[in-house]
PDB file of N, CA and C in Angstrom:
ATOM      1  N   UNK A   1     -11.394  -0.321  18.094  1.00  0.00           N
ATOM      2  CA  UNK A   1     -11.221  -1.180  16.954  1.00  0.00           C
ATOM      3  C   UNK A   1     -10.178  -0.546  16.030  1.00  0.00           C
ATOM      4  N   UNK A   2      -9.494  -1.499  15.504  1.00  0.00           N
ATOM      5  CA  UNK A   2      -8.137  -0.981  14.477  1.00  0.00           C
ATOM      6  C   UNK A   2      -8.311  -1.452  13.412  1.00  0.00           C
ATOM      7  N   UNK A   3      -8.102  -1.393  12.074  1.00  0.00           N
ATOM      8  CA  UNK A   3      -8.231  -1.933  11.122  1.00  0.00           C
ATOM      9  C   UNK A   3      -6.963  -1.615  10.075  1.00  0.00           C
ATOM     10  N   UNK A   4      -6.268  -2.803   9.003  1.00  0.00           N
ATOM     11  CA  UNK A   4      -4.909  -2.662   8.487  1.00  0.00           C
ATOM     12  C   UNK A   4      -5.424  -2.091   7.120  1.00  0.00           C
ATOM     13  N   UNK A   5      -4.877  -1.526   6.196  1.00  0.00           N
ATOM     14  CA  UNK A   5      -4.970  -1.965   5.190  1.00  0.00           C
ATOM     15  C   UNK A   5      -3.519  -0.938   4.622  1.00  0.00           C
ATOM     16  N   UNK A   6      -3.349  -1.489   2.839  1.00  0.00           N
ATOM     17  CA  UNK A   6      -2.035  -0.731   2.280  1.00  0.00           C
ATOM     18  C   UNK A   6      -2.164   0.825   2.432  1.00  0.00           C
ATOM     19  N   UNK A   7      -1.006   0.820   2.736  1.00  0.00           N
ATOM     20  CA  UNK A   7      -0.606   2.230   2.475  1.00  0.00           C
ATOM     21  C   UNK A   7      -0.862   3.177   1.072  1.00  0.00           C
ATOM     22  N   UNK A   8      -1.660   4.470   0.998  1.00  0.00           N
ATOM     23  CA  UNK A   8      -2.009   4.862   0.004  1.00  0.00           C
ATOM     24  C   UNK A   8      -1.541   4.993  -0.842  1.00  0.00           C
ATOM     25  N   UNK A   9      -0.203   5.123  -0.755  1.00  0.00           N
ATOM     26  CA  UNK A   9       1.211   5.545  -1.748  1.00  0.00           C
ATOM     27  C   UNK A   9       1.266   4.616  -2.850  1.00  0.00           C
ATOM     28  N   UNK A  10       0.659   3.514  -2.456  1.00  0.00           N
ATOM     29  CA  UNK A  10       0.802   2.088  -3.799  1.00  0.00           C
ATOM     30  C   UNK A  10      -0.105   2.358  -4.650  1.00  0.00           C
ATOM     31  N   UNK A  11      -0.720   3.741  -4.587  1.00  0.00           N
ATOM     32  CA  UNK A  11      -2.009   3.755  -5.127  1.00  0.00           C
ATOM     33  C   UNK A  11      -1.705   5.280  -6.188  1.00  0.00           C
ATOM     34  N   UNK A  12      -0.848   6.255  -5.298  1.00  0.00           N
ATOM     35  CA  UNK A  12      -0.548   7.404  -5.610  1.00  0.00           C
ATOM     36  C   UNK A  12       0.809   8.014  -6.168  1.00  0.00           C
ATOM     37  N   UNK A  13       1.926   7.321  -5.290  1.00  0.00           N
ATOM     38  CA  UNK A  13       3.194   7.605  -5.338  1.00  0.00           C
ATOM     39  C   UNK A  13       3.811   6.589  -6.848  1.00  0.00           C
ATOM     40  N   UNK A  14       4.405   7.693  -7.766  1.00  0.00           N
ATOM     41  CA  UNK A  14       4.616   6.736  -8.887  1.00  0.00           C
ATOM     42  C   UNK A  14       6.640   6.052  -8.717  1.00  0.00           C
ATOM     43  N   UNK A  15       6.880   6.293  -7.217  1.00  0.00           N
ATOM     44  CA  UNK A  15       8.253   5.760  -7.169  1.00  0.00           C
ATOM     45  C   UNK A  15       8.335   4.349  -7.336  1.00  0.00           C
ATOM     46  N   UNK A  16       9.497   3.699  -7.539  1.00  0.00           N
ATOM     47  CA  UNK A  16       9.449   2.445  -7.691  1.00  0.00           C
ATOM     48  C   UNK A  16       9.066   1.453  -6.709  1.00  0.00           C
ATOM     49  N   UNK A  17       9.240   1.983  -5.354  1.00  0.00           N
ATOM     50  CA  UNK A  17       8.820   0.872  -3.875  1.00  0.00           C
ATOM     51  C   UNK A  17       7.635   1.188  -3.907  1.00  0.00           C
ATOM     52  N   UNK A  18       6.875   1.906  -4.359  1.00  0.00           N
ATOM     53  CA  UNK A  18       5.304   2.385  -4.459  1.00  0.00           C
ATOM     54  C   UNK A  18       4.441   1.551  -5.387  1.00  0.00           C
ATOM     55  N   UNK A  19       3.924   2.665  -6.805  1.00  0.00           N
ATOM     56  CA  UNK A  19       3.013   2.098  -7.796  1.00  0.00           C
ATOM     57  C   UNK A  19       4.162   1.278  -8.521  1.00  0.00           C
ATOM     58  N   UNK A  20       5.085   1.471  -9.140  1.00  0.00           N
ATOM     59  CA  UNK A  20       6.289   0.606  -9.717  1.00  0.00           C
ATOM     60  C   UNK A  20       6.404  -0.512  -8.931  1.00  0.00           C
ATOM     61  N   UNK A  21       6.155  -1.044  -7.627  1.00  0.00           N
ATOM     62  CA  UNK A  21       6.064  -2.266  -7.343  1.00  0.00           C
ATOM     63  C   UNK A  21       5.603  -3.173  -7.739  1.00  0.00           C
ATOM     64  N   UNK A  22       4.511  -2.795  -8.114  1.00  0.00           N
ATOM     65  CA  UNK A  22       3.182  -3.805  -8.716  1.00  0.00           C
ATOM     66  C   UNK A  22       4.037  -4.492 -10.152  1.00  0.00           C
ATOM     67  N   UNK A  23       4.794  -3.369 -11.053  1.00  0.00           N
ATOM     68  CA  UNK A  23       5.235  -4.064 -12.541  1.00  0.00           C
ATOM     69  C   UNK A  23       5.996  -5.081 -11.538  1.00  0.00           C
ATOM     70  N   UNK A  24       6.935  -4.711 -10.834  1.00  0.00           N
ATOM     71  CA  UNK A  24       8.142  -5.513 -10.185  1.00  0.00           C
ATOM     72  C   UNK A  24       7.572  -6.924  -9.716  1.00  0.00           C
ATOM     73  N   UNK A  25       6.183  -6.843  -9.707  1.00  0.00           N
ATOM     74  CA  UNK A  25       5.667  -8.303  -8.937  1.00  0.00           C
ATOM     75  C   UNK A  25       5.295  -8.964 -10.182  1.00  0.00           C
ATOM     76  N   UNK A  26       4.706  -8.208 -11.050  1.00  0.00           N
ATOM     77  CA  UNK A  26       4.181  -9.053 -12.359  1.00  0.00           C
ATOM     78  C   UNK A  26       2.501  -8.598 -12.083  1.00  0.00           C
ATOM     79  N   UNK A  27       2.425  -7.425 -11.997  1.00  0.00           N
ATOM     80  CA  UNK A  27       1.015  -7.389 -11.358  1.00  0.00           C
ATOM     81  C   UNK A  27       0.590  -6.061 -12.064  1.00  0.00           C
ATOM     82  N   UNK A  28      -0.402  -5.745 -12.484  1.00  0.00           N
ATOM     83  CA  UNK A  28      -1.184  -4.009 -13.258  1.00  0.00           C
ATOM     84  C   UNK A  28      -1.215  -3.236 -11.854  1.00  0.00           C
ATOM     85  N   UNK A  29      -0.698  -2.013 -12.591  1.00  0.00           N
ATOM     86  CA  UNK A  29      -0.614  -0.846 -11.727  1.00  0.00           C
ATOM     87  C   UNK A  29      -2.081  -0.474 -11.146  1.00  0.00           C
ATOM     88  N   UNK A  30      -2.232  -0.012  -9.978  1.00  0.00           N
ATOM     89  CA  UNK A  30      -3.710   0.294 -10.168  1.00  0.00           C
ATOM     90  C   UNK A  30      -3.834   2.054 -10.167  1.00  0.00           C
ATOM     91  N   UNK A  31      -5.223   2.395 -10.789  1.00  0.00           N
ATOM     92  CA  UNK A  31      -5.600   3.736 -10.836  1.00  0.00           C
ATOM     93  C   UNK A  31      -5.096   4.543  -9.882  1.00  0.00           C
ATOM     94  N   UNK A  32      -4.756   6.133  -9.741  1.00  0.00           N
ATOM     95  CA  UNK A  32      -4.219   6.743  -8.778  1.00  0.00           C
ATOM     96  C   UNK A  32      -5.868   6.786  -8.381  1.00  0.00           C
ATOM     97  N   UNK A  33      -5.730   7.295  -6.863  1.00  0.00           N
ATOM     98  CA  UNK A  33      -7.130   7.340  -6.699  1.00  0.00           C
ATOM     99  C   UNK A  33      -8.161   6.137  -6.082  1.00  0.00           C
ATOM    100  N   UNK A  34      -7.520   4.774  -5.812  1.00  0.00           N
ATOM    101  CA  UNK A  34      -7.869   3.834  -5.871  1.00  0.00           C
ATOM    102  C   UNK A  34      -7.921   3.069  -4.268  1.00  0.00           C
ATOM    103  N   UNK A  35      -7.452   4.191  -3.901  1.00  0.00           N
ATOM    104  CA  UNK A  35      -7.032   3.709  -2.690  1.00  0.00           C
ATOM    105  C   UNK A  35      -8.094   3.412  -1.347  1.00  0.00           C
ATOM    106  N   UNK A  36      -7.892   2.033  -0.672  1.00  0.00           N
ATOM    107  CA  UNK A  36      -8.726   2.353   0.348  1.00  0.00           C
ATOM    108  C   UNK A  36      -8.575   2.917   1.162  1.00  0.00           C
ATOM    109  N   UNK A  37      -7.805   3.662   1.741  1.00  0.00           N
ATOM    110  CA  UNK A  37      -7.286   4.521   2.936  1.00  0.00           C
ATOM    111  C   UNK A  37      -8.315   5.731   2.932  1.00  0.00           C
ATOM    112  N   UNK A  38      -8.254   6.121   1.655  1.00  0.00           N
ATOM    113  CA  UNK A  38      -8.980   7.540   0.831  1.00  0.00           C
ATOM    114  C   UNK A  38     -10.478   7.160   1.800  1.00  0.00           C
ATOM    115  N   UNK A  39     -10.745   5.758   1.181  1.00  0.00           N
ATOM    116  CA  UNK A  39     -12.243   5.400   1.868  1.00  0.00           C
ATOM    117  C   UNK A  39     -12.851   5.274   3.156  1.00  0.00           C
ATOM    118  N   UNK A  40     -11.285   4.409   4.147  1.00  0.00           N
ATOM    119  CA  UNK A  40     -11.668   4.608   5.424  1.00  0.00           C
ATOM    120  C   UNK A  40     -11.913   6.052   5.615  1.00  0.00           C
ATOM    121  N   UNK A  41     -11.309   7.107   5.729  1.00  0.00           N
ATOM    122  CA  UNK A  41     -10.738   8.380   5.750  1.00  0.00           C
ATOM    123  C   UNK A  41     -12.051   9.117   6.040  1.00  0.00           C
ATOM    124  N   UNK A  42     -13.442   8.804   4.432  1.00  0.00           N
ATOM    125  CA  UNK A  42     -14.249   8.982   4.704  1.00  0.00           C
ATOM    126  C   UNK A  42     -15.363   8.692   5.453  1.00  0.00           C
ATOM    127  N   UNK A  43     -14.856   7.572   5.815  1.00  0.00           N
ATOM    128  CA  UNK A  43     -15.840   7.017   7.110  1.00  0.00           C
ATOM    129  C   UNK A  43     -15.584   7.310   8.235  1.00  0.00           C
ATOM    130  N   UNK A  44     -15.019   8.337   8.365  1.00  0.00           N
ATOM    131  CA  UNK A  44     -14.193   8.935   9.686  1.00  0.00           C
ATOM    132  C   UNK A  44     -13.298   7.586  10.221  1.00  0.00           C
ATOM    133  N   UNK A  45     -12.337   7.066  10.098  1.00  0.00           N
ATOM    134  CA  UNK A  45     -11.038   6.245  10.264  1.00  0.00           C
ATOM    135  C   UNK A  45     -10.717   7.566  10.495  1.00  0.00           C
ATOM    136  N   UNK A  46      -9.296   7.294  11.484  1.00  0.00           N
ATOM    137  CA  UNK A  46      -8.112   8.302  11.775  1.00  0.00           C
ATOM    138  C   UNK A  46      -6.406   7.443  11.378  1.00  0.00           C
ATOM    139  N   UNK A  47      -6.233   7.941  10.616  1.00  0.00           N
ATOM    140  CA  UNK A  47      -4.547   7.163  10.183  1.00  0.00           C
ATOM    141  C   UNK A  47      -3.971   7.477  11.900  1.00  0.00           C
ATOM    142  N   UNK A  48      -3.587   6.012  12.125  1.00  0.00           N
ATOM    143  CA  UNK A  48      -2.807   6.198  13.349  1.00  0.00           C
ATOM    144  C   UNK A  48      -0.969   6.106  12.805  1.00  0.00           C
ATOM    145  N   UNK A  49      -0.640   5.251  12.211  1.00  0.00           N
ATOM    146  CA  UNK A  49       0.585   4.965  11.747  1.00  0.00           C
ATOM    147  C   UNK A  49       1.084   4.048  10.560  1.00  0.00           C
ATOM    148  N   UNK A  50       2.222   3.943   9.952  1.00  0.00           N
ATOM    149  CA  UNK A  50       1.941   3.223   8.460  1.00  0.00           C
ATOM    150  C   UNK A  50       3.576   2.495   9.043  1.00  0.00           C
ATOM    151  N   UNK A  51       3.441   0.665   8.639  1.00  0.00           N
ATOM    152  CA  UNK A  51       4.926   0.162   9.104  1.00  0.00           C
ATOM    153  C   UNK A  51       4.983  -0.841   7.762  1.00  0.00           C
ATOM    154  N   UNK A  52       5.895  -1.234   7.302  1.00  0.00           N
ATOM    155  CA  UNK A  52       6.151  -2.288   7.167  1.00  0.00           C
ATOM    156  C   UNK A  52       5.860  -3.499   7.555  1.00  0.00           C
ATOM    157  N   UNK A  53       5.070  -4.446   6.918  1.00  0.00           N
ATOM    158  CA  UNK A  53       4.317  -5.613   7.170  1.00  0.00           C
ATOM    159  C   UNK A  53       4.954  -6.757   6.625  1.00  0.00           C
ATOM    160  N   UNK A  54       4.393  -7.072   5.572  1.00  0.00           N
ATOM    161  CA  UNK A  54       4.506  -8.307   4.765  1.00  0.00           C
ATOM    162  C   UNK A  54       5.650  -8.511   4.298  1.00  0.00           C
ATOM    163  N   UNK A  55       6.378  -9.580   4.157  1.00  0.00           N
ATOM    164  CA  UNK A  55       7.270  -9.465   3.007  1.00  0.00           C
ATOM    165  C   UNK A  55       6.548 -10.251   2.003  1.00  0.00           C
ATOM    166  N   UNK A  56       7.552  -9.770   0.924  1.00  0.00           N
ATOM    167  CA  UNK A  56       6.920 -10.664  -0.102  1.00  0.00           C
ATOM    168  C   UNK A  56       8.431 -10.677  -1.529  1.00  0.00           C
ATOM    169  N   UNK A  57       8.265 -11.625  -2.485  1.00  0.00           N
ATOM    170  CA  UNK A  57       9.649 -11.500  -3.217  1.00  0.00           C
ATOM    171  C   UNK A  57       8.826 -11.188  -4.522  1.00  0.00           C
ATOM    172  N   UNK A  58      10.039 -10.238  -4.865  1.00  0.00           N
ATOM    173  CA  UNK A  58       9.320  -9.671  -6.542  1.00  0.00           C
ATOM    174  C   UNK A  58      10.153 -10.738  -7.833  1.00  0.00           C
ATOM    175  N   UNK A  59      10.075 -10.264  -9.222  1.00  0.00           N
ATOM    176  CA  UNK A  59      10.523 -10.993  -9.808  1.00  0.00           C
ATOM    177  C   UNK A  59      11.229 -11.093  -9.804  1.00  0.00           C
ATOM    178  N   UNK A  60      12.413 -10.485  -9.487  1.00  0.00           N
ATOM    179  CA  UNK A  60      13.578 -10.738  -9.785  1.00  0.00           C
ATOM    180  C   UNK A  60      14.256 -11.107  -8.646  1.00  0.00           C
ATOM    181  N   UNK A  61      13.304 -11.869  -7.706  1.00  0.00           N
ATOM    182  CA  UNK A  61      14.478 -12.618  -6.535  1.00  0.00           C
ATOM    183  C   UNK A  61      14.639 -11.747  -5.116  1.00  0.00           C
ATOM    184  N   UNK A  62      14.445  -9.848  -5.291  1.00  0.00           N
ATOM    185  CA  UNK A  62      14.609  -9.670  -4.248  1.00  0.00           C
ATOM    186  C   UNK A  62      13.657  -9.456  -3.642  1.00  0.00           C
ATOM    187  N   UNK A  63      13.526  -9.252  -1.726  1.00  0.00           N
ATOM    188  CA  UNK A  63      12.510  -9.217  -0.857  1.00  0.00           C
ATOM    189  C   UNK A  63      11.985  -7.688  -1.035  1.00  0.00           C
ATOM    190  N   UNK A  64      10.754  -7.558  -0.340  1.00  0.00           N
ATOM    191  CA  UNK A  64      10.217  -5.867  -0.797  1.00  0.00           C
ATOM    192  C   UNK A  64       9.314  -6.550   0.538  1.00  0.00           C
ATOM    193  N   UNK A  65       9.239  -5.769   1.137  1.00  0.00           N
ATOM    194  CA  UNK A  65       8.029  -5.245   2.558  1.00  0.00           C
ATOM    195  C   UNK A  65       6.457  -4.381   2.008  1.00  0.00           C
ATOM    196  N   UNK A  66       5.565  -4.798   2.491  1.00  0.00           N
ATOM    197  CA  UNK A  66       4.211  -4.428   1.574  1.00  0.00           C
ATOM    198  C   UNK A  66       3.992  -3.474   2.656  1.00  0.00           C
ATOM    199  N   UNK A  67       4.092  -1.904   2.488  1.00  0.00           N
ATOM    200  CA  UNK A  67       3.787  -1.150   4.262  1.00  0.00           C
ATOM    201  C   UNK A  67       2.096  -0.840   4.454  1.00  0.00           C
ATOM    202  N   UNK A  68       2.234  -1.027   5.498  1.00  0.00           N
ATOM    203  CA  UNK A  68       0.657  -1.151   5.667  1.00  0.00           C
ATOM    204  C   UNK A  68      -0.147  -0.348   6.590  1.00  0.00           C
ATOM    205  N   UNK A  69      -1.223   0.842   6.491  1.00  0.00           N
ATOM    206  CA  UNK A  69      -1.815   1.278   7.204  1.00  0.00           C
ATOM    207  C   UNK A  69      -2.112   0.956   8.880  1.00  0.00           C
ATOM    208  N   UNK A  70      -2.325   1.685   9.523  1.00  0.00           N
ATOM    209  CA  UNK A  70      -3.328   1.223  10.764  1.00  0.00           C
ATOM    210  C   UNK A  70      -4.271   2.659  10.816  1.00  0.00           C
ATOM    211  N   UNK A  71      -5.579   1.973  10.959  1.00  0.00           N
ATOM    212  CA  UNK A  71      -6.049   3.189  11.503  1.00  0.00           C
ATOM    213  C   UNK A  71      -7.601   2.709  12.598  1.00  0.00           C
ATOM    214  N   UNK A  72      -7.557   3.675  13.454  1.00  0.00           N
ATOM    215  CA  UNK A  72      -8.970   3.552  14.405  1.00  0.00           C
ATOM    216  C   UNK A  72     -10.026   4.437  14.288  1.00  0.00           C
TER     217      UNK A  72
END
């Protein structure tokens, strides 16, 4: 079994393709710390690999890719 979810960095990393995304969408930053990855992690999940998923357009018109966990 595999399961997706965001990459932790949207949660931790304060660069702009990271937690600064969220202002860029029109959206609240969330808590560092917040992350579900952190949670699989503890349920014994194993991070298999992190890609680029979604697109999605921010405010100002350009495209941004949402990267997204895998783990088993």
């Amino acid at each position: 079994m595999t399961l997706h979810t965001t990459s932790r960095r949207y949660a931790e990393d304060d660069g702009d393709d990271w937690r600064g995304l969220y202002a860029r969408r029109g959206l609240p930053t969330p808590q560092k710390g917040s992350s579900n990855e952190d949670w699989y992690a503890r349920m014994g999940y194993v991070k298999w690999k992190e890609e680029p998923r979604y697109p999605d357009r921010l405010l100002d018109g350009t495209e941004a890719r949402t990267r997204e966990e895998r783990a088993f």
